[in-house]
Protein backbone atom coordinates (compact mmCIF):
# COMPACT_ATOMS: atom_id res chain seq x y z
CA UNK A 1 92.36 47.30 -36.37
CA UNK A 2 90.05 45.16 -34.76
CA UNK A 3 87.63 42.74 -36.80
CA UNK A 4 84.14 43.87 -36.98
CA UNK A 5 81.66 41.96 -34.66
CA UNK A 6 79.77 41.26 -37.92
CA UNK A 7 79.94 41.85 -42.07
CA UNK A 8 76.84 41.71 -44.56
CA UNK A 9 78.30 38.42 -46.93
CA UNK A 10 75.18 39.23 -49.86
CA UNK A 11 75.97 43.36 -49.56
CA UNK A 12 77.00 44.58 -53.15
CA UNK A 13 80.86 46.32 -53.60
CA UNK A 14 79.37 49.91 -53.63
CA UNK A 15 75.50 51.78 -53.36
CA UNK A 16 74.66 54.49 -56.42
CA UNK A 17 72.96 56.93 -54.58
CA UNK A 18 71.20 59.47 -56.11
CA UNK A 19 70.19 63.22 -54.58
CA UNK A 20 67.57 64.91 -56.24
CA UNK A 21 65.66 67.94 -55.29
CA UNK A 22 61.75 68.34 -54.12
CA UNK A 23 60.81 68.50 -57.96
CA UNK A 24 62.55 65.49 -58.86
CA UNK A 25 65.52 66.98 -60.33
CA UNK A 26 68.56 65.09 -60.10
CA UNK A 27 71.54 67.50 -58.71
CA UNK A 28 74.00 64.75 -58.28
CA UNK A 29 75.27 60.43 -58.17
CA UNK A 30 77.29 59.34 -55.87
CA UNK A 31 78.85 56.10 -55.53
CA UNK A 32 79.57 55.11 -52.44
CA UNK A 33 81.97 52.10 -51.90
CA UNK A 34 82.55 49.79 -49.15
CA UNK A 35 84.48 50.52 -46.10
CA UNK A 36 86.02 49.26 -43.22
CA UNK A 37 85.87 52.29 -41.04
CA UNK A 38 88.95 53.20 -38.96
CA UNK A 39 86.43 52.29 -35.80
CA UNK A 40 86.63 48.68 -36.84
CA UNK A 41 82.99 49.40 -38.08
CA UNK A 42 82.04 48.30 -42.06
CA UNK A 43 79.83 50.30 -44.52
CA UNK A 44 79.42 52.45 -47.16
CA UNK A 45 81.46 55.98 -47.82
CA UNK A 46 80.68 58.42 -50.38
CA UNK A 47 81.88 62.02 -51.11
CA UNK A 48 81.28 64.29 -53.61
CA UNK A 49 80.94 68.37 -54.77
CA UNK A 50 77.96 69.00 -57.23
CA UNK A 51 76.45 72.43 -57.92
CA UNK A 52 72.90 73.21 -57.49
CA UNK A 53 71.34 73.46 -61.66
CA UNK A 54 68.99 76.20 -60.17
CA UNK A 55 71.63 78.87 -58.93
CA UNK A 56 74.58 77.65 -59.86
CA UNK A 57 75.90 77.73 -55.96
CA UNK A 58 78.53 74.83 -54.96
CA UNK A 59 77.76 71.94 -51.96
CA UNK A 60 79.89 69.32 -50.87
CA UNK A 61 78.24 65.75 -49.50
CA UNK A 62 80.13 63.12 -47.13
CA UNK A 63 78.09 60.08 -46.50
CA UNK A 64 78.17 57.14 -44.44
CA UNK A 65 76.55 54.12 -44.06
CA UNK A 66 77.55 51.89 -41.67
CA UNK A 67 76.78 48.36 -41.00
CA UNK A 68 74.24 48.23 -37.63
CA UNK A 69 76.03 45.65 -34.84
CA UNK A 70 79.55 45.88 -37.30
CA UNK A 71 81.33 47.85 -34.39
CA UNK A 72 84.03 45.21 -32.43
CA UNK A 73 82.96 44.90 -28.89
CA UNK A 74 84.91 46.66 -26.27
């Protein structure tokens, strides 16, 4: 895998990201950790199943954040 064009040196080991509903109500945390992505890319990946405390229904989350200008150059 390539090396990414560029890292964030002061970025912490992982993001606790919180997803909470138009009220305020907290359905889940996530905890995304760093990444290098297989695209030679660096970030953040998080993924998690949480149900919602209104209806009981299920959801799953996948989320990425990825470093802007991290992507190797062609």
């Amino acid at each position: 895998m390539p090396e990414p064009a560029k890292r964030d040196h002061k970025a912490p080991k992982f993001l606790e990201i919180s997803i909470k509903d138009s009220d305020g109500k907290v359905w889940t945390t996530l905890y995304a950790q760093a990444k290098d992505f297989s695209t030679g890319s660096v970030g953040y990946y998080a993924s998690e199943k949480t149900t919602n405390p209104e209806s009981g229904e299920r959801y799953q989350c996948g989320l990425s954040f990825t470093l802007i200008g991290s992507k190797p150059g062609k």
